[in-house]
Protein backbone atom coordinates (compact mmCIF):
# COMPACT_ATOMS: atom_id res chain seq x y z
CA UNK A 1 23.94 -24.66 -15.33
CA UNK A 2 27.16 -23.35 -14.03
CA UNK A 3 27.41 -23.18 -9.88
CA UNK A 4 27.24 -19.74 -9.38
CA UNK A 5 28.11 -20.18 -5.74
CA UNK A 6 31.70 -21.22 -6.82
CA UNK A 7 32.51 -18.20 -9.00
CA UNK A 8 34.66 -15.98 -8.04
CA UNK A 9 36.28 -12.75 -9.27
CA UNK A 10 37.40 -11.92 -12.49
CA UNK A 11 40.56 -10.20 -14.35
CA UNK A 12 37.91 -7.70 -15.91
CA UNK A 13 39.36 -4.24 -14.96
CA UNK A 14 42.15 -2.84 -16.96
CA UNK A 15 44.83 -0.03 -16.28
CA UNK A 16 42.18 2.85 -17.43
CA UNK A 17 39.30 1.55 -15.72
CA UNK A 18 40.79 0.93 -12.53
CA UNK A 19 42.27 4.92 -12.58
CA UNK A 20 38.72 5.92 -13.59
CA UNK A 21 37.42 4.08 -10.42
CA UNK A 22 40.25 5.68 -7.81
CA UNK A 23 39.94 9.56 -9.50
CA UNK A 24 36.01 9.26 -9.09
CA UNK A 25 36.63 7.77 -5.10
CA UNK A 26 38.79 10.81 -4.67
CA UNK A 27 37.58 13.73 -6.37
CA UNK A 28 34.25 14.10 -4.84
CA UNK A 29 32.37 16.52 -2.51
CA UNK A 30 35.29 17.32 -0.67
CA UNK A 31 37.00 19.31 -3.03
CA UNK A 32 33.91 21.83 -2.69
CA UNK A 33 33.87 22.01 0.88
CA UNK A 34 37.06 21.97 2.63
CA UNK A 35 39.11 24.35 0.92
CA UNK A 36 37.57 27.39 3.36
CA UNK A 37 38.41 25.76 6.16
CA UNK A 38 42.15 25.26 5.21
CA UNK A 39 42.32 28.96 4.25
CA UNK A 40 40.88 29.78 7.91
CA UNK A 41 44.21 27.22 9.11
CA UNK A 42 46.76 28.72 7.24
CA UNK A 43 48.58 32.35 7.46
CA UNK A 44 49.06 33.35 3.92
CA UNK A 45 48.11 32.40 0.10
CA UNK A 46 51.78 30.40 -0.30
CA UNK A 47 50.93 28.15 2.92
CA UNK A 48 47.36 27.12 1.76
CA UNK A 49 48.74 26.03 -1.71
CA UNK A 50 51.05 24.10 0.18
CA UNK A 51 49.72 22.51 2.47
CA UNK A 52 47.68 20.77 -0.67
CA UNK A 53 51.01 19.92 -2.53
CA UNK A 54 52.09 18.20 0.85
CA UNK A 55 48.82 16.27 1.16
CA UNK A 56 49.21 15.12 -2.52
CA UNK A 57 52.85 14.25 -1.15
CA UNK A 58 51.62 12.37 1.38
CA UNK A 59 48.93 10.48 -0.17
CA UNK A 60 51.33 9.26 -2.64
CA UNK A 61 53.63 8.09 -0.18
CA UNK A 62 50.98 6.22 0.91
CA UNK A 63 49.86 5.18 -2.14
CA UNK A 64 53.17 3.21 -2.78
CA UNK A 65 53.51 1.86 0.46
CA UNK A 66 49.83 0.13 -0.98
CA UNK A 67 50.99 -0.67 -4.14
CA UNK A 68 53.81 -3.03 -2.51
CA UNK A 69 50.96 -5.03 -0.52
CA UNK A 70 48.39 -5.25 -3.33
CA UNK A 71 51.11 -6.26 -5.57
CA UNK A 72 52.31 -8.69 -3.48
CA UNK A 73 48.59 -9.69 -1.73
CA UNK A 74 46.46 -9.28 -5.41
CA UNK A 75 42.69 -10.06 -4.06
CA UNK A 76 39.33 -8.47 -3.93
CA UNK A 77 39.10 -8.53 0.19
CA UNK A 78 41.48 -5.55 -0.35
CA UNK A 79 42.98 -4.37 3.53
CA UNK A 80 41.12 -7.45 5.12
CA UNK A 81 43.45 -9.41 3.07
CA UNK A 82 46.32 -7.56 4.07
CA UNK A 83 45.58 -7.54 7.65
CA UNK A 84 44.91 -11.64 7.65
CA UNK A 85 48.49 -12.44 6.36
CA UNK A 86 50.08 -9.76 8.52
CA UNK A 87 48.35 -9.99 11.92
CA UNK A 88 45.88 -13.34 11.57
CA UNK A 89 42.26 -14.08 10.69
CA UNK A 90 40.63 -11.99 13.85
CA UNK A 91 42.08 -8.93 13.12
CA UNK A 92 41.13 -9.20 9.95
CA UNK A 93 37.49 -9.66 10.65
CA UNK A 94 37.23 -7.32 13.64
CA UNK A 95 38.75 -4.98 10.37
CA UNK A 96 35.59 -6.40 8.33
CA UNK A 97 33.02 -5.71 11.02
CA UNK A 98 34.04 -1.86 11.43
CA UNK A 99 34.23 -1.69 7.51
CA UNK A 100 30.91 -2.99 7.42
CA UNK A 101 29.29 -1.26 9.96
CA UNK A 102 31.30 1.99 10.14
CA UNK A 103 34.17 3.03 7.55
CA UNK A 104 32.50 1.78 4.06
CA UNK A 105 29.10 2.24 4.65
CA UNK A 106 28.97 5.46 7.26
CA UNK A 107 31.16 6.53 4.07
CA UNK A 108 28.68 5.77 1.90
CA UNK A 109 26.33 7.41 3.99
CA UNK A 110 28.41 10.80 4.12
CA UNK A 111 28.36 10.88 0.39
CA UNK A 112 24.66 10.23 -0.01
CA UNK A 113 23.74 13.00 2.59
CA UNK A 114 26.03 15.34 0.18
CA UNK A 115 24.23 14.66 -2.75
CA UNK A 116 20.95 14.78 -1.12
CA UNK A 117 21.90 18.51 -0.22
CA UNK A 118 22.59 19.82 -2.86
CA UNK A 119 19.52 17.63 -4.92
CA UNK A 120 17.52 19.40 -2.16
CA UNK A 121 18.67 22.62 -3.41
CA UNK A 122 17.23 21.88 -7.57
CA UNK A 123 14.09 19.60 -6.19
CA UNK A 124 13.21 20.57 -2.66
CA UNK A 125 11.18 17.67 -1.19
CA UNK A 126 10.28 19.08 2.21
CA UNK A 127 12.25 18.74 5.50
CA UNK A 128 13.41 15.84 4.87
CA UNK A 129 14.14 15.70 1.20
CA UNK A 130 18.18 15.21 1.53
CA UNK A 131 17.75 12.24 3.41
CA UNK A 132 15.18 10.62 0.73
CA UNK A 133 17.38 11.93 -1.76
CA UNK A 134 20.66 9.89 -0.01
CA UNK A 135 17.91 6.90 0.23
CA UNK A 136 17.25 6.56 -3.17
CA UNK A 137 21.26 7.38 -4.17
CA UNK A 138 21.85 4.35 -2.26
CA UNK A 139 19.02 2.20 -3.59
CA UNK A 140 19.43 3.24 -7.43
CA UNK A 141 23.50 3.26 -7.36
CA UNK A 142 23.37 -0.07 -5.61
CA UNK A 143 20.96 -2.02 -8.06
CA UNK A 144 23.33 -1.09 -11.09
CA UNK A 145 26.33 -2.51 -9.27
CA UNK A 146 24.02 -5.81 -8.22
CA UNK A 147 23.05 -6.54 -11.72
CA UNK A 148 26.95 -6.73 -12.67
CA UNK A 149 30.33 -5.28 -11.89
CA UNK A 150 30.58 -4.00 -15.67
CA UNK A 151 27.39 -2.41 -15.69
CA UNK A 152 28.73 -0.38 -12.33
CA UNK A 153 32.53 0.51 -14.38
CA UNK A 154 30.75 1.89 -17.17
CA UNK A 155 28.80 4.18 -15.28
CA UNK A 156 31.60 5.05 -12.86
CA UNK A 157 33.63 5.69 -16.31
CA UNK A 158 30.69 8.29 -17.30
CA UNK A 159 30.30 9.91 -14.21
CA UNK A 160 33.93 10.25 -13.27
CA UNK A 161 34.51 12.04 -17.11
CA UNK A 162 31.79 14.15 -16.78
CA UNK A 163 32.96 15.24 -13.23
CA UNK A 164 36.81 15.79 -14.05
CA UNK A 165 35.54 18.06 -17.19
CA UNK A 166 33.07 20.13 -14.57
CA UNK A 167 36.03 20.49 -12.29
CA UNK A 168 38.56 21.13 -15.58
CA UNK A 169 36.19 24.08 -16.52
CA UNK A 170 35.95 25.35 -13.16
CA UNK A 171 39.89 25.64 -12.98
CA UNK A 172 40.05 27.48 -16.09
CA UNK A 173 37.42 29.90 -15.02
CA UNK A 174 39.43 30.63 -12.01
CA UNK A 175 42.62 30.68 -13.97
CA UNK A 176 41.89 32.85 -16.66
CA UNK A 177 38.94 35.33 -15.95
CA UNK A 178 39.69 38.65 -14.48
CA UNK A 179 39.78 38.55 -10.73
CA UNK A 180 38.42 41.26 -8.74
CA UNK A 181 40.56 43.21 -5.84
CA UNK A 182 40.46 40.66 -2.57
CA UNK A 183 40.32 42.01 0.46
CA UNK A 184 43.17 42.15 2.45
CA UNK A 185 44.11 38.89 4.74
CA UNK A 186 43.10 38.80 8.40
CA UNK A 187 45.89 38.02 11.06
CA UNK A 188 45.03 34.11 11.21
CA UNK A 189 43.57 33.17 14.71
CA UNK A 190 45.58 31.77 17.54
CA UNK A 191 43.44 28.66 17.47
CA UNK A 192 44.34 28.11 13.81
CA UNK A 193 47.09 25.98 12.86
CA UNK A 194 48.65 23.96 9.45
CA UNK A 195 48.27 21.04 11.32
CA UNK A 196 44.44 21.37 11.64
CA UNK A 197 44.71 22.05 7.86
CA UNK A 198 46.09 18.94 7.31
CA UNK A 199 43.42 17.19 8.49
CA UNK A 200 41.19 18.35 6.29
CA UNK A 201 42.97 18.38 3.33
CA UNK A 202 44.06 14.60 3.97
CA UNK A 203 40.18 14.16 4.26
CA UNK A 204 39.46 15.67 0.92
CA UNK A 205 42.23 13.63 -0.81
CA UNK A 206 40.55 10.21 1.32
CA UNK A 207 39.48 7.38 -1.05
CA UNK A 208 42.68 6.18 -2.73
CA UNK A 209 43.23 3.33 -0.49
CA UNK A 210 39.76 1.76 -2.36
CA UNK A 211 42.47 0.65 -5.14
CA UNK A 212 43.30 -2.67 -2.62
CA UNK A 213 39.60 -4.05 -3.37
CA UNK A 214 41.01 -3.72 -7.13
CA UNK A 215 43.15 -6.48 -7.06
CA UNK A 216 41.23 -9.23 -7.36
CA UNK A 217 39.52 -8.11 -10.70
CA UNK A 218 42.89 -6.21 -12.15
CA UNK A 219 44.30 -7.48 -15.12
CA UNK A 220 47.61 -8.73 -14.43
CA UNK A 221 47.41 -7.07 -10.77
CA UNK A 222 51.25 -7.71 -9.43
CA UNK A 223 52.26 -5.40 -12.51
CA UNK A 224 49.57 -3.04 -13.03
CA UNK A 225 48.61 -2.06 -9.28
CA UNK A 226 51.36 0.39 -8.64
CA UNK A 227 50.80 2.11 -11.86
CA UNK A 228 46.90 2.57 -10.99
CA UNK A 229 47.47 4.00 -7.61
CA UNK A 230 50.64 6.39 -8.91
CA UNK A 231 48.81 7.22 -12.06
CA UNK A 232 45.51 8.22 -9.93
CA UNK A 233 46.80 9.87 -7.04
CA UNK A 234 48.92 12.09 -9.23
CA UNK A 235 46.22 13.07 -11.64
CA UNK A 236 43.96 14.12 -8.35
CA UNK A 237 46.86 15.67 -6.84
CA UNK A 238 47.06 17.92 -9.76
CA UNK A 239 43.49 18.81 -10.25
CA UNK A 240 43.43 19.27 -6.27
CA UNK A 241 45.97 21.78 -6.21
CA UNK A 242 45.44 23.77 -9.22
CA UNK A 243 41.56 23.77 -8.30
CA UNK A 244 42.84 25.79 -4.91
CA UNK A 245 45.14 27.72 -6.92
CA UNK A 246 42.26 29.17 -8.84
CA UNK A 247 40.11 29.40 -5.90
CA UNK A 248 42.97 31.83 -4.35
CA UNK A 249 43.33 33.65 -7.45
CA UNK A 250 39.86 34.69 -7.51
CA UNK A 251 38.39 34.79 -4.09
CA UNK A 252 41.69 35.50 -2.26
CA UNK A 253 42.32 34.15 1.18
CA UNK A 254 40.10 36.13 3.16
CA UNK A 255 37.39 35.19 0.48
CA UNK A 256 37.97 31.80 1.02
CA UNK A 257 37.55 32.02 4.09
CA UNK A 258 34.17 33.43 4.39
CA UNK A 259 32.65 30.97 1.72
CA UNK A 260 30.19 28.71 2.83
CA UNK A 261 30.29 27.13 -0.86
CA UNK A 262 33.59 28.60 -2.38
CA UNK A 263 32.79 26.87 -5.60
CA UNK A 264 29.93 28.14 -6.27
CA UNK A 265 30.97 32.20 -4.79
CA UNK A 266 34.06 31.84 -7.63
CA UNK A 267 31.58 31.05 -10.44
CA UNK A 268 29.47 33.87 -9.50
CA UNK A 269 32.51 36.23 -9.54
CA UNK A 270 33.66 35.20 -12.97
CA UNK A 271 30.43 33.95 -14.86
CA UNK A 272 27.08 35.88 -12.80
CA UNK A 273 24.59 34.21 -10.72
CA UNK A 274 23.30 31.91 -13.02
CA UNK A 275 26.68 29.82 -13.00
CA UNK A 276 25.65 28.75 -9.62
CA UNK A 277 23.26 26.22 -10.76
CA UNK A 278 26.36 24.68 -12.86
CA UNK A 279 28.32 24.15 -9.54
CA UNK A 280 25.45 22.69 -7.62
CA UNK A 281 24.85 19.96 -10.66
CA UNK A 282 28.70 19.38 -10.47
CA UNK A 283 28.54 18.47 -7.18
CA UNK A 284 25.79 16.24 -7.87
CA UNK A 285 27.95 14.08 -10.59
CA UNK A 286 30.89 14.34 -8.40
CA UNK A 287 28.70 12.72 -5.41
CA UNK A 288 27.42 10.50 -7.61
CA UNK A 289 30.36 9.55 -8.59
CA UNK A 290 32.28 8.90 -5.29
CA UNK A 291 29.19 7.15 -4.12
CA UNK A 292 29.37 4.82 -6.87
CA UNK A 293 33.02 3.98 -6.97
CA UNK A 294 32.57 3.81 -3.09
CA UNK A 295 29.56 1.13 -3.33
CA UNK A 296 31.27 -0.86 -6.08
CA UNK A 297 34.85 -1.64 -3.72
CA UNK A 298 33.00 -1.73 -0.86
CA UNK A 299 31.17 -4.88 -0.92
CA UNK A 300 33.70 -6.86 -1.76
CA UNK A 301 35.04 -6.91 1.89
CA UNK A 302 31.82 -8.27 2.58
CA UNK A 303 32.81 -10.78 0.27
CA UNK A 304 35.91 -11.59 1.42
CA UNK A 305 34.75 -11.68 5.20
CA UNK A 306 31.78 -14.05 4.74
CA UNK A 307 33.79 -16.47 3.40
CA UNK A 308 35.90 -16.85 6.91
CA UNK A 309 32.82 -16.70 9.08
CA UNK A 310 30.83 -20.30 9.64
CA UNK A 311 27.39 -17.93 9.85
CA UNK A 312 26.36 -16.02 7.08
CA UNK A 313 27.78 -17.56 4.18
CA UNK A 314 25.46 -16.61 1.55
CA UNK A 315 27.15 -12.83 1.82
CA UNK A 316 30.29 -14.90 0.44
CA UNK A 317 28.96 -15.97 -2.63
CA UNK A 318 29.94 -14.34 -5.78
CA UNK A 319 27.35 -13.95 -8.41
CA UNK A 320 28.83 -15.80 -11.53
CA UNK A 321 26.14 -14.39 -14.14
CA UNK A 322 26.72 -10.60 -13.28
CA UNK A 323 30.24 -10.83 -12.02
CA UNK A 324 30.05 -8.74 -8.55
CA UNK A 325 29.12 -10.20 -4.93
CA UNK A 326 25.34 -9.12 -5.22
CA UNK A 327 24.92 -10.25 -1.51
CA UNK A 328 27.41 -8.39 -0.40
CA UNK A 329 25.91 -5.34 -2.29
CA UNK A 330 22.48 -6.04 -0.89
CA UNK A 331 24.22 -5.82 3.31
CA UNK A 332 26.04 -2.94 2.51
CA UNK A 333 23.51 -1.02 0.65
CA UNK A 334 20.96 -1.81 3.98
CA UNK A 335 23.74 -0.82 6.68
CA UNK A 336 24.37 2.33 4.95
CA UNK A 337 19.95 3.12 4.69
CA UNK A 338 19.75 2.29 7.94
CA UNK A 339 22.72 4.85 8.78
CA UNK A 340 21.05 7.39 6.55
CA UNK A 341 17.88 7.00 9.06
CA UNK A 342 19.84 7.58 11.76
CA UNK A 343 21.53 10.91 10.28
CA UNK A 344 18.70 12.47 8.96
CA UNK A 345 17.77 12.87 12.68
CA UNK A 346 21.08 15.24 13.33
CA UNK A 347 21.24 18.33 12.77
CA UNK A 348 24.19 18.07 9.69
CA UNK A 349 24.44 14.32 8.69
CA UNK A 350 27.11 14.68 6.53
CA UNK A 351 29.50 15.59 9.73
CA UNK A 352 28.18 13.20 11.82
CA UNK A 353 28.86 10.09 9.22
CA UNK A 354 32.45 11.77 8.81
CA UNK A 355 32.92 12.19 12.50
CA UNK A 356 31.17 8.40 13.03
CA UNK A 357 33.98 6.53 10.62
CA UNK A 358 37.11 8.41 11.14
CA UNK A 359 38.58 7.10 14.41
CA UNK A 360 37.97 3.82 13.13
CA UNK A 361 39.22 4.24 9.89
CA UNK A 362 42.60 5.85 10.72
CA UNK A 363 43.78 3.36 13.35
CA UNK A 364 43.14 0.70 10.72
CA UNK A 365 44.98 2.35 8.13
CA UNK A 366 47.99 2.31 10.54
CA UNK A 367 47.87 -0.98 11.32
CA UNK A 368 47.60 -2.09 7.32
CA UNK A 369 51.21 1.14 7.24
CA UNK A 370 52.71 -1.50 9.82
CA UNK A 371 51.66 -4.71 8.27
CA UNK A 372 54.17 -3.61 5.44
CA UNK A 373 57.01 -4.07 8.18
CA UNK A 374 55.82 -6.94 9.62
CA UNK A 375 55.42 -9.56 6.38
CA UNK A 376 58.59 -8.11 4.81
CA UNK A 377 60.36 -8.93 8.35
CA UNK A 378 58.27 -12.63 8.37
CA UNK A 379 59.24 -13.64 4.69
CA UNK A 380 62.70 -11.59 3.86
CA UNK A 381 63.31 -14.13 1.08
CA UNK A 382 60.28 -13.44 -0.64
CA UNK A 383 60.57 -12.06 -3.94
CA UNK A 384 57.93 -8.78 -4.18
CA UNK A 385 56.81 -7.87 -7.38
CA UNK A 386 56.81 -4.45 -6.30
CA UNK A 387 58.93 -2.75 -3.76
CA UNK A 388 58.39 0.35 -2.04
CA UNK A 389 61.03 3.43 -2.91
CA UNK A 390 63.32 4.46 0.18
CA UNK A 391 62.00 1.61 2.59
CA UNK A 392 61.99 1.72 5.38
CA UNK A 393 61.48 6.19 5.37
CA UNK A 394 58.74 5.64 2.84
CA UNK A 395 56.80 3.55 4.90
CA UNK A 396 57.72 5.49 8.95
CA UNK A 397 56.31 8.19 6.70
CA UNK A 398 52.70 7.12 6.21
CA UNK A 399 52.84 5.28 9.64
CA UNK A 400 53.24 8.76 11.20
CA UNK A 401 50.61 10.55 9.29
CA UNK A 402 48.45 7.52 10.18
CA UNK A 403 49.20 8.23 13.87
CA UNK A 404 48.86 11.52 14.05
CA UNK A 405 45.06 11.40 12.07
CA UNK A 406 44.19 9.25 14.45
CA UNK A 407 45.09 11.44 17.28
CA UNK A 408 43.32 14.41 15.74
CA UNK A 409 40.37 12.26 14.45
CA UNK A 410 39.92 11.29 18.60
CA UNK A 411 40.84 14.58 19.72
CA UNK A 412 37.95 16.59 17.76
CA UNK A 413 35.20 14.23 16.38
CA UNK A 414 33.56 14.09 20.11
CA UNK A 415 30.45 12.00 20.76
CA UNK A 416 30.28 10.48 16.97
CA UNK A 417 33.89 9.46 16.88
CA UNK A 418 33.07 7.53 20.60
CA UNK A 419 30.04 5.68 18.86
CA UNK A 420 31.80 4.36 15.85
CA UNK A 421 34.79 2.81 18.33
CA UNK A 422 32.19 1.26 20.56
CA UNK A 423 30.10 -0.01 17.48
CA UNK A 424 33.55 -1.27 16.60
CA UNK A 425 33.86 -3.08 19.95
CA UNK A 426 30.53 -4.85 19.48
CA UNK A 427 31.74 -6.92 16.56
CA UNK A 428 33.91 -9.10 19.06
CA UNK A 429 31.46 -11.82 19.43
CA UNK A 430 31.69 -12.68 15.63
CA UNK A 431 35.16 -14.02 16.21
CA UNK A 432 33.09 -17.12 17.86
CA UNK A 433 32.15 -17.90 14.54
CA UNK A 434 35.29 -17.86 12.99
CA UNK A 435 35.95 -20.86 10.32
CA UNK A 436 38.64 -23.32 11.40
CA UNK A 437 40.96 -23.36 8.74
CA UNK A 438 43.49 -26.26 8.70
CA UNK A 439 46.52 -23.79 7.87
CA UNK A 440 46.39 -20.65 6.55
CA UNK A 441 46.78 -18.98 3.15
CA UNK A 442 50.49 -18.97 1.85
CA UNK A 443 52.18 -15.68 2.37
């Protein structure tokens, strides 16, 4: 019998599957519940359609900037990876700790709450019934990606289909039913601002940066990366921003802005009442879709982080028969219940997982927009197998938008935000038990 404990990852994914997997990470439930909040940011139809062409911009910018370090970095520890060559082996796992504990799985969390909502709303199950639904999201998603990583692609290839189709109809509704007269638009508040709007709309378009776990189990990877993450973030880019336009065309701004669920309000304008239950069972697939694609990258920086750490090992072992790190899996899919326990308790626990990860997750992303300078300063002879268009702007670009996220994401996530950077600061002690390599990894 074949050590399974020696197995590792596998060139499985091609071009098309690994698209499949970033589209279903990034179209999900934000789509359906940010766009009223950028129309209360914004002054004037014109400015809220672009303010989603510029974060499409921007998340291809950084999108490239990602494609040069997966190409050059191909492996299925993903940013942890990254952050190891750049910066060394503790960064790296203090990065794996708050992925663990906070980003991936309060993430995962976030998502499951979503679905649970609106699951709620078919098959009420009492006061509680959108945290058992997240529960059992969590528990039924994660056994299909521990009995094998193709079991988890082919549902994440059904899901994602059926969701882009949903949201594909819902465009063309907007687009080509009669809209009725829209009230005229409000002076916009003095509190409001396009930079608030960014926020938000960079939230909604979150997700992409899940194509670094790719690597590892990408057919021919150095090639192929930067053709997954352009391919995929252009494809949600346009859905993103023609989904808005036919928001605006229907609801108007001042619509928009009054819509709780502005999905759902613009079906009922152009189909009736009954087209509501079609919105809530898109939002279903497109939860269950994000949470899937979101469980499947996830664990493998659990993979990749076990393996440096003397304690814990057995999270580092890849499961040979069904191709996926099914420990890994396991961890993640208990941190993120356990999270779930602790939002059901709040009064909105979708918020508070969002507000929980997003400190965190922001400063790390700028350090991974930096790491870019720093290994192409360390090793200017190496030859990358993908380079990133108009270095160094490209690059100062993302770092920036980085920056300022992570300003915002301190400025107005409050309590939450403060918990996730102190769980964050807990992890230190795990350094103790870093492994002792003889020399490091070649660049």
């Amino acid at each position: 019998m074949a050590d399974q404990n020696r197995a590792g990852p596998e060139a499985l994914l091609s071009v098309f599957d690994a698209v499949t997997i970033v589209v279903g990470l990034v179209v999900g439930i934000g789509i359906f519940r940010t766009p009223s909040i950028v129309a209360a940011n914004v002054g004037s139809g014109f400015m809220f359609v672009m303010v989603w062409v510029l974060g499409g911009a921007m998340t291809l910018v950084g999108a490239l900037c990602y494609a040069e370090l997966s190409a050059a970095h191909p492996h299925s520890g993903g940013e942890y990876h990254f952050l190891s060559k750049a910066y060394g082996r503790s960064v790296a796992m203090m990065f794996g700790w708050a992925r663990c504990t906070v980003i991936q799985t309060g993430a995962i969390a976030g998502v499951a709450f979503v679905l649970g909502d609106y699951a709620a709303q078919i098959a009420p199950l009492g006061p509680y019934g959108s945290a058992i639904y997240a529960a059992l999201s969590v528990i039924i998603l994660s056994t299909v990606n521990i009995i094998g990583s193709t079991e988890g692609k082919n549902l994440q290839i059904v899901v994602t289909f059926i969701e882009v189709l949903a949201i594909a109809g819902i465009i063309m509704f907007g687009l080509f039913s009669p809209a009725e007269p829209t009230a005229p638009v409000s002076m916009l508040p003095e509190t409001a601002g396009v930079g608030m709007a960014m926020i938000f709309v960079l939230l909604t378009y979150g997700g992409w940066n899940e194509a670094a776990y790719l690597t590892g189990e990408l057919k021919n990877a150095p090639r192929n990366i930067a053709k997954v993450l352009t391919i995929g973030t252009l494809m949600v880019a346009a859905l993103y921003v023609l989904a808005n336009v036919a928001l605006l065309s229907t609801l108007g701004l001042e619509g928009l802005r009054k819509s709780d669920a502005v999905a759902a309000d613009m079906m009922r304008v152009v189909a009736g009442p009954s087209a509501e239950i079609v919105v809530t069972l898109t939002i279903v697939v497109a939860a269950i879709s994000t949470l899937n694609a979101t469980l499947f990258t996830g664990s493998r920086v659990f993979y990749a982080m076990a393996r440096d750490m003397t304690v814990m090992s057995w999270i580092g072992i890849w499961d040979g028969r069904g191709k996926t790190p099914a420990n890994g899996q396991i961890v993640q899919a208990l941190i993120a219940l356990a999270l779930i326990t602790l939002g059901a308790i709040t009064r909105d626990g979708f918020k508070a997982m969002v507000d929980y990860t997003a400190p965190v997750f922001w400063g790390f992303l700028l350090m991974v927009a930096i790491a870019l300078f720093v290994l192409r300063w360390r090793h200017p002879e190496r030859v990358l197998p993908y380079k990133v268009p108009f270095y160094p702007w490209t690059p100062l670009i993302f770092c920036c938008t980085c920056l300022y996220m992570l300003y915002a994401s301190i400025a107005y996530t409050g309590v939450a935000g403060l918990i996730g950077l102190a769980v964050l600061a807990s992890g230190i002690p795990i350094l103790f038990f870093k492994k002792k390599l003889e020399e490091e990894m070649e660049y």
